[in-house]
N, C-alpha and C. Protein backbone atom coordinates (compact mmCIF):
# COMPACT_ATOMS: atom_id res chain seq x y z
N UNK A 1 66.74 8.31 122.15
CA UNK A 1 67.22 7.64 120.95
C UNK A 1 66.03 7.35 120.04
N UNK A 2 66.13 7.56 118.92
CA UNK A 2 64.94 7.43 118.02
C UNK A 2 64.57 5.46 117.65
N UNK A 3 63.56 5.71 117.01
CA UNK A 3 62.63 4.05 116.94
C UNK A 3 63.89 3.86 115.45
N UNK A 4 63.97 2.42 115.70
CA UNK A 4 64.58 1.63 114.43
C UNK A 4 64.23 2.44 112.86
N UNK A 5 62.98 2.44 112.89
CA UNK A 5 62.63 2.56 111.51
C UNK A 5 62.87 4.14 111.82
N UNK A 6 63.05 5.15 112.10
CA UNK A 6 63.50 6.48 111.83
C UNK A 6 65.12 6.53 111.77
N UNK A 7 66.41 5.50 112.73
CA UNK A 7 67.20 4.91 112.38
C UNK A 7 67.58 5.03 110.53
N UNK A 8 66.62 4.12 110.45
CA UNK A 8 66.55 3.00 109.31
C UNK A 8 66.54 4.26 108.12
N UNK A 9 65.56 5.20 108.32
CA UNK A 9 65.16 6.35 107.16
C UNK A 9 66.30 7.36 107.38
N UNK A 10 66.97 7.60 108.47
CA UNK A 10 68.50 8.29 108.06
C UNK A 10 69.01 8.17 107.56
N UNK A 11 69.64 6.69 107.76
CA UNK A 11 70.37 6.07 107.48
C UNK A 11 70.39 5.95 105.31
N UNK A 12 69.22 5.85 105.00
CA UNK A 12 69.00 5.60 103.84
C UNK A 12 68.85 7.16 103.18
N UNK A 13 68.33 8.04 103.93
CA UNK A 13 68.21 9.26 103.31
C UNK A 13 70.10 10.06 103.22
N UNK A 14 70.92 9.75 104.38
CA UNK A 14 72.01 9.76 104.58
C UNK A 14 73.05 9.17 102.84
N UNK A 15 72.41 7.86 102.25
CA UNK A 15 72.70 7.49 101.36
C UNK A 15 72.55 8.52 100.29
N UNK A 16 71.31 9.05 100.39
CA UNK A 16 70.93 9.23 99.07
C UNK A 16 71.49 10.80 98.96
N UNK A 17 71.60 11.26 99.65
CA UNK A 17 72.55 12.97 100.14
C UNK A 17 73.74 12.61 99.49
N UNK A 18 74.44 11.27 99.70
CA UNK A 18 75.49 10.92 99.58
C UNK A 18 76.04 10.50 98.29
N UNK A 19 74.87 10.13 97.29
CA UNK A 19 74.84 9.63 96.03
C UNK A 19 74.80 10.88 95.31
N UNK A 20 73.72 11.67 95.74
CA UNK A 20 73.96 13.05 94.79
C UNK A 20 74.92 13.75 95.02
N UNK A 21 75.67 14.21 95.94
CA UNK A 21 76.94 15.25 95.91
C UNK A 21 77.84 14.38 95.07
N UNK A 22 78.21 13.14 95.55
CA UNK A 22 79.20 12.56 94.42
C UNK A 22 78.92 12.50 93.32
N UNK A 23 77.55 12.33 92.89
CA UNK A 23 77.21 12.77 91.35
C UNK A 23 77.58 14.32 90.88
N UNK A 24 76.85 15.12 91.32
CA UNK A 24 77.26 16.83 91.04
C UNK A 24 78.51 16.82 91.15
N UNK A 25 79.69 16.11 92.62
CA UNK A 25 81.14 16.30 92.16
C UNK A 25 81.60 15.75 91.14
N UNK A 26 81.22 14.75 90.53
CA UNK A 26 81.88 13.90 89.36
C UNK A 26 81.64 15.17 88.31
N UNK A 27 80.49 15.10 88.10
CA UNK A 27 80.03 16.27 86.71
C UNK A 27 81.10 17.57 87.10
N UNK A 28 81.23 18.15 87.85
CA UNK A 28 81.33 19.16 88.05
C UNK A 28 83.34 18.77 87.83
N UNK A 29 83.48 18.21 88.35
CA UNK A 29 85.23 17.88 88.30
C UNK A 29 85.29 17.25 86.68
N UNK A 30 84.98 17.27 85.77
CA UNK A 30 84.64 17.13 84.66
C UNK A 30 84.70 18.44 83.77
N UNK A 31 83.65 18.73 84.51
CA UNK A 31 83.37 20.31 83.57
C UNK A 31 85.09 21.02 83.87
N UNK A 32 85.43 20.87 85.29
CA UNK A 32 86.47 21.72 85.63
C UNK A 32 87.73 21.48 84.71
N UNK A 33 87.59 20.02 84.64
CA UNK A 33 89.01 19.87 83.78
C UNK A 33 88.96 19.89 82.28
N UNK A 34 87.64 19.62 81.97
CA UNK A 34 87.12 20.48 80.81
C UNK A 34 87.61 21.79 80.64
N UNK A 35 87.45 22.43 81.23
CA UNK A 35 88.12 24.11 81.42
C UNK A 35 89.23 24.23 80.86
N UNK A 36 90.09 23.19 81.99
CA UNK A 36 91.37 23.37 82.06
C UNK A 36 92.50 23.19 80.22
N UNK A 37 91.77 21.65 79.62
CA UNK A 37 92.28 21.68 78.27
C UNK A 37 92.18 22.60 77.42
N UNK A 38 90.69 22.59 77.46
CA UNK A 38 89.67 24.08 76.30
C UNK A 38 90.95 24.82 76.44
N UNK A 39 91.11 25.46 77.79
CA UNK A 39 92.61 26.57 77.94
C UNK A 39 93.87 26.50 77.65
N UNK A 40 94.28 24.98 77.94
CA UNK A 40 95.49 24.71 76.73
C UNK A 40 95.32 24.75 75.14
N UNK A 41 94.33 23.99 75.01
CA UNK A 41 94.42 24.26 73.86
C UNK A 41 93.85 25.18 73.07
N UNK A 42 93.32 26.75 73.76
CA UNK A 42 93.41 27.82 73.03
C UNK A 42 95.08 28.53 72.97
N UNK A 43 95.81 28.07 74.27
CA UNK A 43 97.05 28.43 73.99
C UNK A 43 98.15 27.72 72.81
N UNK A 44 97.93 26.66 72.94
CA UNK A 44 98.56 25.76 71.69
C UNK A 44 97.73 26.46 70.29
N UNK A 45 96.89 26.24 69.98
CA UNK A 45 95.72 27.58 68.96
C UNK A 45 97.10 28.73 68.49
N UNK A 46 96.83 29.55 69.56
CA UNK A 46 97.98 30.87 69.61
C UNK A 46 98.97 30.74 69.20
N UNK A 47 99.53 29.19 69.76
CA UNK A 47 101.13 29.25 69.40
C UNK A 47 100.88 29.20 68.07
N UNK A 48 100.75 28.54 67.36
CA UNK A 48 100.61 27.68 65.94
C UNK A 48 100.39 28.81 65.24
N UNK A 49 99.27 29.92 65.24
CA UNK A 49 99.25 31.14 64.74
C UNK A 49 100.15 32.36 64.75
N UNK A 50 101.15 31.84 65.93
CA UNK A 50 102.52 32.62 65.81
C UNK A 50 103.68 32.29 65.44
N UNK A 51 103.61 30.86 65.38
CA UNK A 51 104.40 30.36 64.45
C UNK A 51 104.56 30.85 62.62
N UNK A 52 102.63 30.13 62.54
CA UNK A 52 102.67 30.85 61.11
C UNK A 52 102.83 32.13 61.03
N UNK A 53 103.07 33.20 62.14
CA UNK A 53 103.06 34.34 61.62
C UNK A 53 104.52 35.03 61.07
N UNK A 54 105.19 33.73 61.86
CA UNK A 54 106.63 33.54 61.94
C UNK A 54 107.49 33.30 60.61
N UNK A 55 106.71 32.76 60.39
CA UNK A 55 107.03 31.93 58.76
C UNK A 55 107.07 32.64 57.98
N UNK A 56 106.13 33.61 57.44
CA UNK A 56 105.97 34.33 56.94
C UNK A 56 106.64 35.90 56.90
N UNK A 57 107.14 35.92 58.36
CA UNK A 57 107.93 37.08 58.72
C UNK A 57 109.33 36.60 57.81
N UNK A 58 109.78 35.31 58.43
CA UNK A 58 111.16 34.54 57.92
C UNK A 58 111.27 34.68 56.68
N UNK A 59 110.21 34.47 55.53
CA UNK A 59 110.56 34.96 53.98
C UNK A 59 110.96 35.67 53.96
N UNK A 60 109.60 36.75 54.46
CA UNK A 60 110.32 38.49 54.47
C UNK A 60 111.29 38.75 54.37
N UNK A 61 112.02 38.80 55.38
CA UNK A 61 113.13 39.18 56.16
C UNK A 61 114.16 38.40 54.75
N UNK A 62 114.22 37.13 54.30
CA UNK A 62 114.84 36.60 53.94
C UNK A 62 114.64 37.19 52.33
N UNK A 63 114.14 37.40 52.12
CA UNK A 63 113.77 37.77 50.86
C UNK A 63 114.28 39.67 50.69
N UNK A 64 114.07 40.05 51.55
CA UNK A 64 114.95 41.65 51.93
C UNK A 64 116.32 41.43 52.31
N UNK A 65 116.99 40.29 52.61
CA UNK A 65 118.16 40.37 52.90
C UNK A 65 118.68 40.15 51.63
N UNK A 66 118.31 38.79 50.45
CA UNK A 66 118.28 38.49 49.23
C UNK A 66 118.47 40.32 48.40
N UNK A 67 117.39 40.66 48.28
CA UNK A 67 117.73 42.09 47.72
C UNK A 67 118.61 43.05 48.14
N UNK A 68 119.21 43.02 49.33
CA UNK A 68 120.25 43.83 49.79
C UNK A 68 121.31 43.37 49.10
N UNK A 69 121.42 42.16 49.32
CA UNK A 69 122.67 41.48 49.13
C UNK A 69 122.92 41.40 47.32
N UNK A 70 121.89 41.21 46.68
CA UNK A 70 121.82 41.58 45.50
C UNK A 70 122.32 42.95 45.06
N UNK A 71 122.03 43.83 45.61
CA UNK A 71 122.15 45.62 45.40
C UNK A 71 123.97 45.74 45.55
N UNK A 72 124.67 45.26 47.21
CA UNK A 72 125.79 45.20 46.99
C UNK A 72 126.57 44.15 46.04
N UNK A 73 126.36 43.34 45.81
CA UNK A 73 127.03 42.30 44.59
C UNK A 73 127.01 43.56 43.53
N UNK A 74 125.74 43.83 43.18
CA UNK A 74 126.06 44.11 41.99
C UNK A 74 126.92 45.97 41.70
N UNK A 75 127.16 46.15 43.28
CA UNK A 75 127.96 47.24 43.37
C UNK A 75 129.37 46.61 43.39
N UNK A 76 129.99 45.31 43.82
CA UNK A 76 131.13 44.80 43.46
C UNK A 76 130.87 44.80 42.09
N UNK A 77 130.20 44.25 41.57
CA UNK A 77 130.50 43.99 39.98
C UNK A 77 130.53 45.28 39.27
N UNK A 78 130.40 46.04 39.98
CA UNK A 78 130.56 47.60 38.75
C UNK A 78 132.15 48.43 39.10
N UNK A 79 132.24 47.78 40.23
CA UNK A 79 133.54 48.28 40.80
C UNK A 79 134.80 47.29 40.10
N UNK A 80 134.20 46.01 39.70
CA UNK A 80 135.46 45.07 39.45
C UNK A 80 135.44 46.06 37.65
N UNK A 81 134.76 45.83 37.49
CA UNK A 81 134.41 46.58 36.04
C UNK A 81 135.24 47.70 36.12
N UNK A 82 134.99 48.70 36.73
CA UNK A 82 135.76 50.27 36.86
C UNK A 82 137.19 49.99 36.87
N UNK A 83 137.62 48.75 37.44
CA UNK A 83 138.93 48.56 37.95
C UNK A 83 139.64 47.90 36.74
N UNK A 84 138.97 47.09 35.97
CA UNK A 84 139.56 46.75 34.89
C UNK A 84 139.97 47.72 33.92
N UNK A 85 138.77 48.48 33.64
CA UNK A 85 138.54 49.59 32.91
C UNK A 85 140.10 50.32 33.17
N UNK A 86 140.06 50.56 33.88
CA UNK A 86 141.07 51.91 34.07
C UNK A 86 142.46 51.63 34.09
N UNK A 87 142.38 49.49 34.11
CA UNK A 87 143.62 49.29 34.13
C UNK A 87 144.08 48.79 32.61
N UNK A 88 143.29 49.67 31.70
CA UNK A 88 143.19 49.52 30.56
C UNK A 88 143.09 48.00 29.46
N UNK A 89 142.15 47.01 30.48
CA UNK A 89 141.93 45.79 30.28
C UNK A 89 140.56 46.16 29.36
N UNK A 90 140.64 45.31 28.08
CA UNK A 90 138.91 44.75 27.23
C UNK A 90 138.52 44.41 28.51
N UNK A 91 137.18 44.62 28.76
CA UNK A 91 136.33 44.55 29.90
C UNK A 91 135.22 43.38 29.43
N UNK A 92 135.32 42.97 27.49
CA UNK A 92 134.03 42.57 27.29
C UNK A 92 134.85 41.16 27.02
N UNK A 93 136.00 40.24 26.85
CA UNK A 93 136.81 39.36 26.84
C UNK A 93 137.52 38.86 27.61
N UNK A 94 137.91 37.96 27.44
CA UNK A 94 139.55 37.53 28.15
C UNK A 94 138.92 37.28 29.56
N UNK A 95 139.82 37.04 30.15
CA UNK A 95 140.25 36.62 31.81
C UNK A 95 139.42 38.08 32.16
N UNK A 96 138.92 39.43 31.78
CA UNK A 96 138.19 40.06 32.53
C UNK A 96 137.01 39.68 32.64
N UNK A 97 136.58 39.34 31.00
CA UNK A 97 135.33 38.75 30.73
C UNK A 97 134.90 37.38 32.26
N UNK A 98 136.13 36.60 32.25
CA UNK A 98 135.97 35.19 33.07
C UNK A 98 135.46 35.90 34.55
N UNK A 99 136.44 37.05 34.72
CA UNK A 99 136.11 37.58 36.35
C UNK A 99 134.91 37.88 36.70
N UNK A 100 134.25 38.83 35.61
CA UNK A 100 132.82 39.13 36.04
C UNK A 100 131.56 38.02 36.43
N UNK A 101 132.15 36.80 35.25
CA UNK A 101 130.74 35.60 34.90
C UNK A 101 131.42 35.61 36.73
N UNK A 102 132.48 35.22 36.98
CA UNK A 102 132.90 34.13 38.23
C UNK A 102 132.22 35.10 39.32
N UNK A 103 132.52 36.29 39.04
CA UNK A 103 131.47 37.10 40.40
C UNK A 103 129.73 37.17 40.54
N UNK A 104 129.39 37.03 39.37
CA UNK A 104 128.01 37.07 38.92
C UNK A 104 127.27 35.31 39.47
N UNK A 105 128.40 34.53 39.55
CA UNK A 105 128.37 33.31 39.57
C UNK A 105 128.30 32.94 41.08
N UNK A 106 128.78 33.42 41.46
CA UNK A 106 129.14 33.54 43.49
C UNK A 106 128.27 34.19 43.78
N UNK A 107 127.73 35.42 43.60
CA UNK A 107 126.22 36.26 43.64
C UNK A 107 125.57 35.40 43.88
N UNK A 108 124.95 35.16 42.70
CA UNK A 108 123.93 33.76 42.27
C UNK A 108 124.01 33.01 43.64
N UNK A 109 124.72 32.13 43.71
CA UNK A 109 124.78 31.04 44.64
C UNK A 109 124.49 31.86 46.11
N UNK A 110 125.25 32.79 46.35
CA UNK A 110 124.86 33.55 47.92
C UNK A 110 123.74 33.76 47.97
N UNK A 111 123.03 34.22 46.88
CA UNK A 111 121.31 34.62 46.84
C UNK A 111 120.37 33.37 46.83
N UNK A 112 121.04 32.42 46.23
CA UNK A 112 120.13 31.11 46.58
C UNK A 112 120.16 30.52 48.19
N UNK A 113 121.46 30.71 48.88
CA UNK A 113 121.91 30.14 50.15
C UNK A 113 120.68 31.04 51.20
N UNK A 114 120.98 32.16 50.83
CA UNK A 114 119.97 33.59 51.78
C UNK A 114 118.76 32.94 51.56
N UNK A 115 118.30 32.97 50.49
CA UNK A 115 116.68 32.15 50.23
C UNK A 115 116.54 31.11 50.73
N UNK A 116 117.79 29.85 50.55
CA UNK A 116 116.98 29.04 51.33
C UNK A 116 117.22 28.88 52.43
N UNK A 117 117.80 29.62 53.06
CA UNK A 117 118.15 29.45 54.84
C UNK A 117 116.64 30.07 55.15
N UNK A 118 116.12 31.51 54.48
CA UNK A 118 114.55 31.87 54.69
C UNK A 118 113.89 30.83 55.00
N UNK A 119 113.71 30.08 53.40
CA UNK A 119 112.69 29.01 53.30
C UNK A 119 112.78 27.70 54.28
N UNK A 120 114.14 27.45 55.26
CA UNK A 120 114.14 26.37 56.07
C UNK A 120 113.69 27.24 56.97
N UNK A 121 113.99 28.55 57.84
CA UNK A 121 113.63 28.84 58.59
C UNK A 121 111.97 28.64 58.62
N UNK A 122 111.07 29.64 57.57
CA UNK A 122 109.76 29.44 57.64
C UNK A 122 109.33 27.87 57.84
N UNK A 123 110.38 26.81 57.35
CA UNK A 123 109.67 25.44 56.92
C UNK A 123 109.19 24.68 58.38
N UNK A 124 110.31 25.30 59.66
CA UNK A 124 110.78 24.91 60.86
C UNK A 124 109.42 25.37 61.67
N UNK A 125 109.09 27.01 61.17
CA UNK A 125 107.97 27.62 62.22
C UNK A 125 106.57 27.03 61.30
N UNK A 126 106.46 26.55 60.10
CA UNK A 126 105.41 25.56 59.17
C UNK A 126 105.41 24.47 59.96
N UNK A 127 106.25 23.78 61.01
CA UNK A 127 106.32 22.59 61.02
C UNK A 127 105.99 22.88 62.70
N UNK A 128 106.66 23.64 63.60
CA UNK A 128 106.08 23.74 64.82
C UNK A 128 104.38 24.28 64.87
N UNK A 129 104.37 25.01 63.96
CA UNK A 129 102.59 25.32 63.82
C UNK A 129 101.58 24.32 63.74
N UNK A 130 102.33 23.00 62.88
CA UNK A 130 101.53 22.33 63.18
C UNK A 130 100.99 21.13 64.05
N UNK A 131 102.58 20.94 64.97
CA UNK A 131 102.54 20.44 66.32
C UNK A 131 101.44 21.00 67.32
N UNK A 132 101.50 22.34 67.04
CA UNK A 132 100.44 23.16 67.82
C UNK A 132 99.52 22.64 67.17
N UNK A 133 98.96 22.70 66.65
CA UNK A 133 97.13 22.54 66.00
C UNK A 133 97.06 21.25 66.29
N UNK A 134 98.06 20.32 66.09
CA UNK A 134 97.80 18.97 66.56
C UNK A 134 97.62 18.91 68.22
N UNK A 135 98.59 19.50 68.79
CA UNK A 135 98.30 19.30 70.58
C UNK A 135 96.87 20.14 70.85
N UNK A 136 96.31 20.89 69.81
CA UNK A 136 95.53 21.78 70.22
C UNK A 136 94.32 21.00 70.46
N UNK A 137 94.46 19.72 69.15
CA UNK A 137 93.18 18.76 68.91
C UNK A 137 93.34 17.91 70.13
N UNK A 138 94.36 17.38 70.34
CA UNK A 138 94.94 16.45 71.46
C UNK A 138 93.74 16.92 72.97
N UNK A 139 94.42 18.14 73.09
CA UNK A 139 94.01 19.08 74.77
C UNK A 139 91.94 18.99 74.49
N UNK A 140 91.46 19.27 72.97
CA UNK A 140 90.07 19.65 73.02
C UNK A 140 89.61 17.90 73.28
N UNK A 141 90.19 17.06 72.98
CA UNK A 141 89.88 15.64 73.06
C UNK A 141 90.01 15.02 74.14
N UNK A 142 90.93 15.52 74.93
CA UNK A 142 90.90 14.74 76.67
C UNK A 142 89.91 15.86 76.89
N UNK A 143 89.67 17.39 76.95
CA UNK A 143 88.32 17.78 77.51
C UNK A 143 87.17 17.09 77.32
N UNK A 144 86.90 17.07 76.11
CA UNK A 144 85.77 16.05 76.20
C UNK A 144 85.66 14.72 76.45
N UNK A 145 86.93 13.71 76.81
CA UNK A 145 86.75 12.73 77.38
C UNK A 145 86.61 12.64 78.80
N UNK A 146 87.25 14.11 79.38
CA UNK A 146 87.02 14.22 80.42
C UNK A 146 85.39 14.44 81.04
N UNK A 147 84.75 15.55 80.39
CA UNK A 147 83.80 15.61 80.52
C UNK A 147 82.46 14.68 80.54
N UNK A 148 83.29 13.72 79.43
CA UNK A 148 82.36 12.39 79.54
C UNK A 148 82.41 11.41 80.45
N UNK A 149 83.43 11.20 81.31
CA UNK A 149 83.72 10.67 82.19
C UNK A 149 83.06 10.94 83.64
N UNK A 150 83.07 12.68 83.49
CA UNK A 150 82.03 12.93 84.72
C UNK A 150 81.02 12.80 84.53
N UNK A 151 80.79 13.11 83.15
CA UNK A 151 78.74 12.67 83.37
C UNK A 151 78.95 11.09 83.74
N UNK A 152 79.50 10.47 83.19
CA UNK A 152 79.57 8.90 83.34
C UNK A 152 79.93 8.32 84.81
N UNK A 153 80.11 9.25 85.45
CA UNK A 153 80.67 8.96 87.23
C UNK A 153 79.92 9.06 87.73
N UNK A 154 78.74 10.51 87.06
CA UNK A 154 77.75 10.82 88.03
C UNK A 154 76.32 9.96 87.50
N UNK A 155 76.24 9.51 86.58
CA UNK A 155 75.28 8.54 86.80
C UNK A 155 75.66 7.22 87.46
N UNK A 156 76.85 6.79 87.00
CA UNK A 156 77.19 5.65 88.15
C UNK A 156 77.06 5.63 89.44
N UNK A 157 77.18 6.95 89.78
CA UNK A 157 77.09 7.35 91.45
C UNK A 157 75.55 7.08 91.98
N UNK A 158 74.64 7.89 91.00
CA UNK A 158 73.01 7.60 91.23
C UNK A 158 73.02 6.41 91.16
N UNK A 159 72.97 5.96 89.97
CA UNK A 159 72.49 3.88 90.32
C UNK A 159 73.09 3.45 91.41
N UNK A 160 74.54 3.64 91.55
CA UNK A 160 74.55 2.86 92.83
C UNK A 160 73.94 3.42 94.39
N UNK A 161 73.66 4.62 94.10
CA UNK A 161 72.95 5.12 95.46
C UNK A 161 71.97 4.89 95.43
N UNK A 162 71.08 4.15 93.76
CA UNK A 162 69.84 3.40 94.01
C UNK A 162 69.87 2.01 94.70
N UNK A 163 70.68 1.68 93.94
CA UNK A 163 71.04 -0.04 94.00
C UNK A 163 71.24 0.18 95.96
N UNK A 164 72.11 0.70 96.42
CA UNK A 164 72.23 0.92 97.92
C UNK A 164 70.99 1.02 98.62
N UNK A 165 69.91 2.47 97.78
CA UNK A 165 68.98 2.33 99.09
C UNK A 165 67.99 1.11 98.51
N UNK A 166 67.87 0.25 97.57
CA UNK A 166 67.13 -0.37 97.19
C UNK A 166 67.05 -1.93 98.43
N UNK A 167 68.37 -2.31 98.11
CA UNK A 167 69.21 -3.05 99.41
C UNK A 167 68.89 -3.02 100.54
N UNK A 168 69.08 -1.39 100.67
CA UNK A 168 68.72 -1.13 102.30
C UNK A 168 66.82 -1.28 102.71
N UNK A 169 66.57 -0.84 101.97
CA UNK A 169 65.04 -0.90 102.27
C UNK A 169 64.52 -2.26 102.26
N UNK A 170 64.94 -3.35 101.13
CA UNK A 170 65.00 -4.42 101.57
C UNK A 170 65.38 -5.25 102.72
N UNK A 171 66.44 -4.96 103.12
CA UNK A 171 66.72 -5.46 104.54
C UNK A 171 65.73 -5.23 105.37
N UNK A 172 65.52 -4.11 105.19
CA UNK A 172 64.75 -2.74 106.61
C UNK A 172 63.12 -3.74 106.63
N UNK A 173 62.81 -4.18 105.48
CA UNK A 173 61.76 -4.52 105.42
C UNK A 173 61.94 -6.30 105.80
N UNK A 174 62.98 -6.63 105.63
CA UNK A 174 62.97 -8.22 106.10
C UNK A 174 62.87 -8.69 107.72
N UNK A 175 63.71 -7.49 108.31
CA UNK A 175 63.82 -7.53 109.58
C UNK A 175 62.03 -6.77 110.10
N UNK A 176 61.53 -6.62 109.74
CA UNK A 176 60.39 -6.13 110.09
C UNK A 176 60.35 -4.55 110.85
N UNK A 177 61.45 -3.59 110.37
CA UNK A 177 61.28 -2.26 110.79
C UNK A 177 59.64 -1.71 110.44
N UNK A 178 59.66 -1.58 109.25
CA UNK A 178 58.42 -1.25 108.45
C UNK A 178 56.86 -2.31 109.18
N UNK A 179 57.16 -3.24 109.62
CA UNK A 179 55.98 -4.10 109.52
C UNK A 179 55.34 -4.12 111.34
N UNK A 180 55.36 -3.40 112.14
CA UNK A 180 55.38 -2.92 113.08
C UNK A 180 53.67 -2.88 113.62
N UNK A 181 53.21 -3.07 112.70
CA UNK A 181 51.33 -2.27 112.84
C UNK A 181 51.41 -3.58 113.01
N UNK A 182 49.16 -4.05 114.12
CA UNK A 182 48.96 -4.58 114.54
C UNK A 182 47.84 -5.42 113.39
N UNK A 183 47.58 -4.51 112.62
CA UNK A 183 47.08 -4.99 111.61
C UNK A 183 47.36 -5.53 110.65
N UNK A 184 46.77 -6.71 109.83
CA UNK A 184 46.89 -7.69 109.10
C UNK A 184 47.49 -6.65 107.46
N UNK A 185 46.63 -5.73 107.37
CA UNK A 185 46.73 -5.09 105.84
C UNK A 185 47.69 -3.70 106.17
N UNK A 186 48.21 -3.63 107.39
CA UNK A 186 49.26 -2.49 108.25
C UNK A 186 50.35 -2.57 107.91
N UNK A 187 51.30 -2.29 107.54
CA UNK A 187 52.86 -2.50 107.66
C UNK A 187 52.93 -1.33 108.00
N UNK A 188 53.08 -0.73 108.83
CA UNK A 188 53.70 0.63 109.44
C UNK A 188 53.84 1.69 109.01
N UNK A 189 55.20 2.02 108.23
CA UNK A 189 55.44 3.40 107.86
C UNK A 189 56.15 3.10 106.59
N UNK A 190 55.98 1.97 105.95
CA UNK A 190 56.12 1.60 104.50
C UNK A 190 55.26 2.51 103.38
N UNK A 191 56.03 3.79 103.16
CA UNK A 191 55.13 4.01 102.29
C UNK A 191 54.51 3.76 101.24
N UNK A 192 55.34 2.48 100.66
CA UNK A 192 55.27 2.24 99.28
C UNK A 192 53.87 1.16 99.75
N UNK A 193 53.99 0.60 100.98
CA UNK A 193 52.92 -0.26 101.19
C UNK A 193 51.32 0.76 101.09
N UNK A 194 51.93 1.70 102.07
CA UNK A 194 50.54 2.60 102.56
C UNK A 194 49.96 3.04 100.92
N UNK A 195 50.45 3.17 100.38
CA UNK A 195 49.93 4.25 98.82
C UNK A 195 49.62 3.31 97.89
N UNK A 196 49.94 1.63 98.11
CA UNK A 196 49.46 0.54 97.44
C UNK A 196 47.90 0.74 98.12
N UNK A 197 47.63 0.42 99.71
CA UNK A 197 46.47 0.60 100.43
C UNK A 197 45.99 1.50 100.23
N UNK A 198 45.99 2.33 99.42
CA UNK A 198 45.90 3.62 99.22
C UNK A 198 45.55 4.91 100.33
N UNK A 199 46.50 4.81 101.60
CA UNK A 199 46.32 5.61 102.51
C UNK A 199 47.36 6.85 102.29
């Protein structure tokens, strides 16, 4: 079985093994979950950019349906025309005159409805885009609180694995592990004593 004071220097070196891995794990479980947001929130990033890409598709689309729908209207209106025509109605007066404004008039309004069902659609993928960029800031902000937290664990971990062996060596030295020599200016295997004595 070994002498007290080699005991005593395990025991404390045991500490200090013990202070640094929990420091490197703190940092390191930090960095990791660091990782982990950075990666959400390049995916939230993505979404938001496919949203807007979305939006922009939704005019499109809405704005080509608008012109279709324009092209046939105004193939009813040449047909209501032909039909008057031939039923030997003034085409430029009267109740024919009223039919055309009233079709030209219903046009109108369908082409505004097509547009703005577009423009809510894009307004919807405008508005989830920017949920994304917001969760995106959200995810980069717990990374770095996370990250700060491990550096902040792992220095807490060192001080107190100072504060511990500081304690311990104090004790070690009250009980007289260290003070063992027969000599007056001796304390044993204190090194901090010996390198004061300058041995």
């Amino acid at each position: 079985m070994g002498s007290p004071a080699a005991l005593a220097s395990l025991g404390t070196s045991s500490t200090v093994a013990g202070g640094a891995i929990g420091a490197v794990g703190s940092i390191f479980g930090g960095m990791s979950k660091q990782g982990m947001y950075d990666y959400q929130a390049s995916v939230a990033k993505l979404n938001a950019q496919i949203a807007l890409q979305n939006s922009d598709l939704a005019l499109q689309q809405g704005e080509q349906s608008a012109q279709k729908y324009g092209l046939q209207a105004g193939q009813r209106q040449g047909q209501i025309i032909a039909a008057q025509s031939s039923s030997g109605l003034d085409v430029n007066s009267g109740s024919s005159k009223q039919v055309q404004k009233s079709q030209q008039t219903i046009t109108g309004m369908d082409l505004n409805q097509i547009r703005s069902n577009a423009a809510k659609t894009a307004y919807d993928f405008r508005v989830t885009a920017a949920t994304d960029e917001a969760q995106a800031g959200a995810y980069k902000a717990a990374g770095n609180n996370e990250m700060l937290a491990g550096v902040i664990g792992g220095v807490s971990s060192v001080l107190g694995t100072a504060g511990s062996v500081a304690s311990k060596w104090s004790q070690a030295q009250q009980v007289g592990l260290y003070n063992s020599g027969s000599s007056s200016d001796y304390t044993g295997n204190d090194p901090l004593t010996q390198w004061s004595l300058g041995r």
